[in-house]
N, C-alpha and C. Protein backbone atom coordinates (compact mmCIF):
# COMPACT_ATOMS: atom_id res chain seq x y z
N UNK A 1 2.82 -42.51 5.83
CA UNK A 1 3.34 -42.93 4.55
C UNK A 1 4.35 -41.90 4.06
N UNK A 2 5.70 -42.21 3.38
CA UNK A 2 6.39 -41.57 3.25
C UNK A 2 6.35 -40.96 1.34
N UNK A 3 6.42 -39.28 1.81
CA UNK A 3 6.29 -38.24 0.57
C UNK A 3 7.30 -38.55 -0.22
N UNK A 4 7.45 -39.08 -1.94
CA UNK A 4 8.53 -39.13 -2.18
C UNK A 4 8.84 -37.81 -3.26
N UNK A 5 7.88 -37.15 -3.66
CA UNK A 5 7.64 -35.83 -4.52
C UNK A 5 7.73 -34.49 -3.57
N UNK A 6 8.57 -33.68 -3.41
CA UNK A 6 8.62 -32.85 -3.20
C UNK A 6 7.54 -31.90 -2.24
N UNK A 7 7.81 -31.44 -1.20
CA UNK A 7 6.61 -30.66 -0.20
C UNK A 7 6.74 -29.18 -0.70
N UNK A 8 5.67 -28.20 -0.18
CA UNK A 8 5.64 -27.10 -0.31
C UNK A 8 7.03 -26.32 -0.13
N UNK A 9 8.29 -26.85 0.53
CA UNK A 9 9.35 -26.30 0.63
C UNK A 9 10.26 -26.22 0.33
N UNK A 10 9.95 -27.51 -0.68
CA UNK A 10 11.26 -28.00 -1.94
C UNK A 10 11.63 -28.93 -1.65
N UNK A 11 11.87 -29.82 -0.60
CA UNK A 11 13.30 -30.95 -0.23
C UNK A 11 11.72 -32.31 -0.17
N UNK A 12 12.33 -32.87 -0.96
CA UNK A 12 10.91 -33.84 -1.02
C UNK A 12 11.63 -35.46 0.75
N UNK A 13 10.96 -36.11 1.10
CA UNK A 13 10.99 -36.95 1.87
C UNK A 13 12.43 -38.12 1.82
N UNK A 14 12.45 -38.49 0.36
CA UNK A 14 13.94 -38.74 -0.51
C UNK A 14 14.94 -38.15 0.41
N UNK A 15 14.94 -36.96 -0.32
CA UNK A 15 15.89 -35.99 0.12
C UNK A 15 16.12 -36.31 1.52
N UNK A 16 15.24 -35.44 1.95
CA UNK A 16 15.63 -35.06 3.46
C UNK A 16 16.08 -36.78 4.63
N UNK A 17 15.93 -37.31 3.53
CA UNK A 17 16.47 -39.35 4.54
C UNK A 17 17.95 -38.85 4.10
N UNK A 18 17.75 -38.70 2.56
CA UNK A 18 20.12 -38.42 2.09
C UNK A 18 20.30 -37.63 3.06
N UNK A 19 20.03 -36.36 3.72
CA UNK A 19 20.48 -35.51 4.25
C UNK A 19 20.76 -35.50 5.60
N UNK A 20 19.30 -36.18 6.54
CA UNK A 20 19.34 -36.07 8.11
C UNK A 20 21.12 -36.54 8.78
N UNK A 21 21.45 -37.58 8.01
CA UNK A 21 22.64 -38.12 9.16
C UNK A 21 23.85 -36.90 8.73
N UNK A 22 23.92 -36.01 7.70
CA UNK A 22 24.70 -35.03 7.28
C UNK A 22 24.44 -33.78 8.26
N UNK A 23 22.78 -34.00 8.56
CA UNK A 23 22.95 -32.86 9.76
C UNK A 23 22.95 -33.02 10.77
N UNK A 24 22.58 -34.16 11.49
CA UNK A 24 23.13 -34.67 12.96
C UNK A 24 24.64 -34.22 12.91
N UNK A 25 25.39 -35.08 11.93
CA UNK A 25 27.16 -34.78 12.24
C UNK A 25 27.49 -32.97 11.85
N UNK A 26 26.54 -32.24 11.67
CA UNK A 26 26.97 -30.68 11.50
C UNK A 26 28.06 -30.88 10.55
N UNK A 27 27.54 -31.31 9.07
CA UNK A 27 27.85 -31.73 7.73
C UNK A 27 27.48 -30.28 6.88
N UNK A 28 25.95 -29.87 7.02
CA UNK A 28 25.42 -29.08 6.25
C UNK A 28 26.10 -27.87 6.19
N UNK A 29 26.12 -27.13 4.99
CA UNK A 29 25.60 -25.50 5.20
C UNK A 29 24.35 -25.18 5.65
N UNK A 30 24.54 -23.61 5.67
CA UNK A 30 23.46 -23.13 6.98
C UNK A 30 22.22 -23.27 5.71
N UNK A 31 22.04 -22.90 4.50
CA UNK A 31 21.09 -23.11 3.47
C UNK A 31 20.48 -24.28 3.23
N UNK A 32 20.91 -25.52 3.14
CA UNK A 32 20.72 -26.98 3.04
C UNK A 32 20.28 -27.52 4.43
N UNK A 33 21.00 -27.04 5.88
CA UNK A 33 20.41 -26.96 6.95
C UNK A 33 19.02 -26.53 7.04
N UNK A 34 18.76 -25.65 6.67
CA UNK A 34 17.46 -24.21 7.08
C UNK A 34 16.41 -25.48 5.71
N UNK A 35 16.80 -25.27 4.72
CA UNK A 35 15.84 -26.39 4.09
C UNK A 35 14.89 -27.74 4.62
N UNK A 36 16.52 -28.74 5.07
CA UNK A 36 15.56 -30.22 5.62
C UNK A 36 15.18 -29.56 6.94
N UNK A 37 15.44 -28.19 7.69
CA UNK A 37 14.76 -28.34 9.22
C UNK A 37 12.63 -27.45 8.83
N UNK A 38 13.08 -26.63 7.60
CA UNK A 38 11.71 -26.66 7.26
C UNK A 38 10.95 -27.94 6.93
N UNK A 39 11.31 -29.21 6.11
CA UNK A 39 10.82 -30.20 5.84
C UNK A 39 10.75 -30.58 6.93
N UNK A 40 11.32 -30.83 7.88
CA UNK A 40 10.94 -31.71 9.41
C UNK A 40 9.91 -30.93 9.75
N UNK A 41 10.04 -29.95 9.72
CA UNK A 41 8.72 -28.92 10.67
C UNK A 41 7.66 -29.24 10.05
N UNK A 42 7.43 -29.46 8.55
CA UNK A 42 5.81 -30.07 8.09
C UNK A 42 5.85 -31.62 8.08
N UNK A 43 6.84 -32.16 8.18
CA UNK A 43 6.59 -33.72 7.77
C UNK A 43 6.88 -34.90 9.31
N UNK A 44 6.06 -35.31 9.91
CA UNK A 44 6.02 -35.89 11.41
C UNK A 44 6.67 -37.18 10.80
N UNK A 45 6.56 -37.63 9.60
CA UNK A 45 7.34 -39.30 9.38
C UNK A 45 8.75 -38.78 9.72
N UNK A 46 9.51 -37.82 8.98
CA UNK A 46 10.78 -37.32 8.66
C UNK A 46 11.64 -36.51 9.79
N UNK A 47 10.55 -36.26 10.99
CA UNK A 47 10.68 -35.45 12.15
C UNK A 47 11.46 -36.76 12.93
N UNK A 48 10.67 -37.70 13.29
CA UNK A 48 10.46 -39.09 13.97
C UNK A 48 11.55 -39.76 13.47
N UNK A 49 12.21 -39.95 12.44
CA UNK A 49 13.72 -40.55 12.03
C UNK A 49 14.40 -40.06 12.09
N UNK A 50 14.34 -38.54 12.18
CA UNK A 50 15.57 -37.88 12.87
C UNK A 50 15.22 -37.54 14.27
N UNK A 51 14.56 -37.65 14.89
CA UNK A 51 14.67 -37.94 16.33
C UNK A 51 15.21 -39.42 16.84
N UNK A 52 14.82 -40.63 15.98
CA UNK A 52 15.39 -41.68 16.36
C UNK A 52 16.65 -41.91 16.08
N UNK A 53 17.45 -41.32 14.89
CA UNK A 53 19.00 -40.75 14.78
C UNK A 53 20.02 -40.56 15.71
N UNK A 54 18.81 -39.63 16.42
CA UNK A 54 19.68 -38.43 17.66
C UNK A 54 19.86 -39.42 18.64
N UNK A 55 18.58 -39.87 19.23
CA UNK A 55 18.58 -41.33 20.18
C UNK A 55 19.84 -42.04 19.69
N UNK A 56 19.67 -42.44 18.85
CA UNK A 56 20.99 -43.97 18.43
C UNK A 56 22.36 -43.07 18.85
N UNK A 57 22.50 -41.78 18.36
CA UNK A 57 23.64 -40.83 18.73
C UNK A 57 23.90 -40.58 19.91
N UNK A 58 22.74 -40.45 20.52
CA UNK A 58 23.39 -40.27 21.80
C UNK A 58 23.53 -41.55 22.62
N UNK A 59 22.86 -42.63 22.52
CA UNK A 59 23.25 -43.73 23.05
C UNK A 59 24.38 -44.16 22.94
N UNK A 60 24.76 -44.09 21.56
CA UNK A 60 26.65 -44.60 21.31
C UNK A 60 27.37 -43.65 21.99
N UNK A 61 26.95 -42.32 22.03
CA UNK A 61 28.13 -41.32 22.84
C UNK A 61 28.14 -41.98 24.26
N UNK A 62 27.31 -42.20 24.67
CA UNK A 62 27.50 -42.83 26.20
C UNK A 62 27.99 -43.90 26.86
N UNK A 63 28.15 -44.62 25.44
CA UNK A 63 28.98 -45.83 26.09
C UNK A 63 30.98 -45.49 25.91
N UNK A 64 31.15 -46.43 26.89
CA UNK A 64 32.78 -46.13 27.13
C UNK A 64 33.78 -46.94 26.26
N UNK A 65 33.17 -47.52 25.26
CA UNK A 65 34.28 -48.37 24.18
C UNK A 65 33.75 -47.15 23.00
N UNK A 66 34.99 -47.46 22.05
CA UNK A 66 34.66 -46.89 20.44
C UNK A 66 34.13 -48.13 19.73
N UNK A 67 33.33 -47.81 18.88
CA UNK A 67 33.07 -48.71 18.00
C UNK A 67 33.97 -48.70 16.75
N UNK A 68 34.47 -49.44 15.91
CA UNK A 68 35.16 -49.53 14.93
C UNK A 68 34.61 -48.63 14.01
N UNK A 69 35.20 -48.22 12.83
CA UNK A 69 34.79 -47.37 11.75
C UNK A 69 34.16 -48.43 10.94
N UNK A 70 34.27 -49.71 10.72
CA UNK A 70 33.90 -50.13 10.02
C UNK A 70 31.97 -50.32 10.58
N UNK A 71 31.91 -50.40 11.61
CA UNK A 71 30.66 -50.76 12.28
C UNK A 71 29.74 -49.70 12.15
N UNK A 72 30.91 -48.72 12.71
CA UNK A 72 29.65 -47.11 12.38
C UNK A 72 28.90 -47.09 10.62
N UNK A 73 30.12 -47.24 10.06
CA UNK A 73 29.47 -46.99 8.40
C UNK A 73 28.36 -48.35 8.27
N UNK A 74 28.61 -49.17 9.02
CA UNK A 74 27.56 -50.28 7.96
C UNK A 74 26.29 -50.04 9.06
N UNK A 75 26.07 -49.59 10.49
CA UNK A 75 25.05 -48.71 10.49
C UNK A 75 24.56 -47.63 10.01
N UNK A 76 25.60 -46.67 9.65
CA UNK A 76 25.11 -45.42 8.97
C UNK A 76 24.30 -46.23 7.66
N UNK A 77 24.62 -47.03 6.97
CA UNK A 77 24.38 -47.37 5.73
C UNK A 77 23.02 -48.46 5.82
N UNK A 78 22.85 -48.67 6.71
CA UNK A 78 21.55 -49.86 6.94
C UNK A 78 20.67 -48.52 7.39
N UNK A 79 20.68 -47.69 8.45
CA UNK A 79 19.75 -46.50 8.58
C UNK A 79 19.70 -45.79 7.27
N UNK A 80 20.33 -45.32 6.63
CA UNK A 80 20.11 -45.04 5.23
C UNK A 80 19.14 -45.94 4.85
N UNK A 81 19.41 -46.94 4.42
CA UNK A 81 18.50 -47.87 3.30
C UNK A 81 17.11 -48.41 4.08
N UNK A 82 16.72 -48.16 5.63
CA UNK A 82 15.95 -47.86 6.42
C UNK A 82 14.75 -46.19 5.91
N UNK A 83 15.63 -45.71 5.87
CA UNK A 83 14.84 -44.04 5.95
C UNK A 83 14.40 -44.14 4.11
N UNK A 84 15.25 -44.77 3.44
CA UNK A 84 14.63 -45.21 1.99
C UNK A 84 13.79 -46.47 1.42
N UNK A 85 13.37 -46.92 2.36
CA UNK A 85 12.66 -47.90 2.41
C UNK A 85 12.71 -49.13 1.91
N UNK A 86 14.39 -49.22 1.55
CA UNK A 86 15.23 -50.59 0.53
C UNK A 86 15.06 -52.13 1.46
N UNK A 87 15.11 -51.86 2.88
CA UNK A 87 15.08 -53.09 3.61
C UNK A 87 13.80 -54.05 3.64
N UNK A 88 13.99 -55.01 3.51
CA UNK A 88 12.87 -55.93 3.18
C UNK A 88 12.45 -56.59 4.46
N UNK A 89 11.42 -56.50 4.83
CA UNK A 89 10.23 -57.17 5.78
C UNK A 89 10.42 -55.73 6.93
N UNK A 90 10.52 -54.86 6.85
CA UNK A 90 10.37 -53.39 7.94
C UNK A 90 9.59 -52.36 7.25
């Protein structure tokens, strides 16, 4: 079940969903970095969506077409509302 109040380390479960795809793309500072990678280290829901991130990342790197910009954002934006729990029947 996902924490939406804050863990012992500050970055509550919320958070760290806004943040993960900011640190896959090496978005963060090293401070905001060092934060959500403490929250992953106590939280196995928040660990597990950014491991499935990395998967989707590296699967698209491997294929030999680009995908449009428009396609990437409206996945970035459905995994968003995924990791916030907005999508209805998942």
């Amino acid at each position: 079940m996902k924490r939406w109040i804050p863990m012992g380390n500050g970055m509550s479960c919320r958070q760290a969903a806004k943040t993960i795809q900011a640190y896959i793309d090496n978005e963060l500072d090293d401070d905001r970095s060092a934060l959500l990678e403490r929250h992953l280290d106590a939280c196995r829901d928040c660990g597990l969506e950014l491991d499935t991130y990395e998967e989707i990342k590296a699967a698209l790197g491997r294929q030999s077409f680009e995908l449009p910009n428009e396609t990437i954002e409206r996945l970035r934006n459905f995994g968003n509302e995924l990791a916030l729990g907005e999508v209805e029947g998942v």
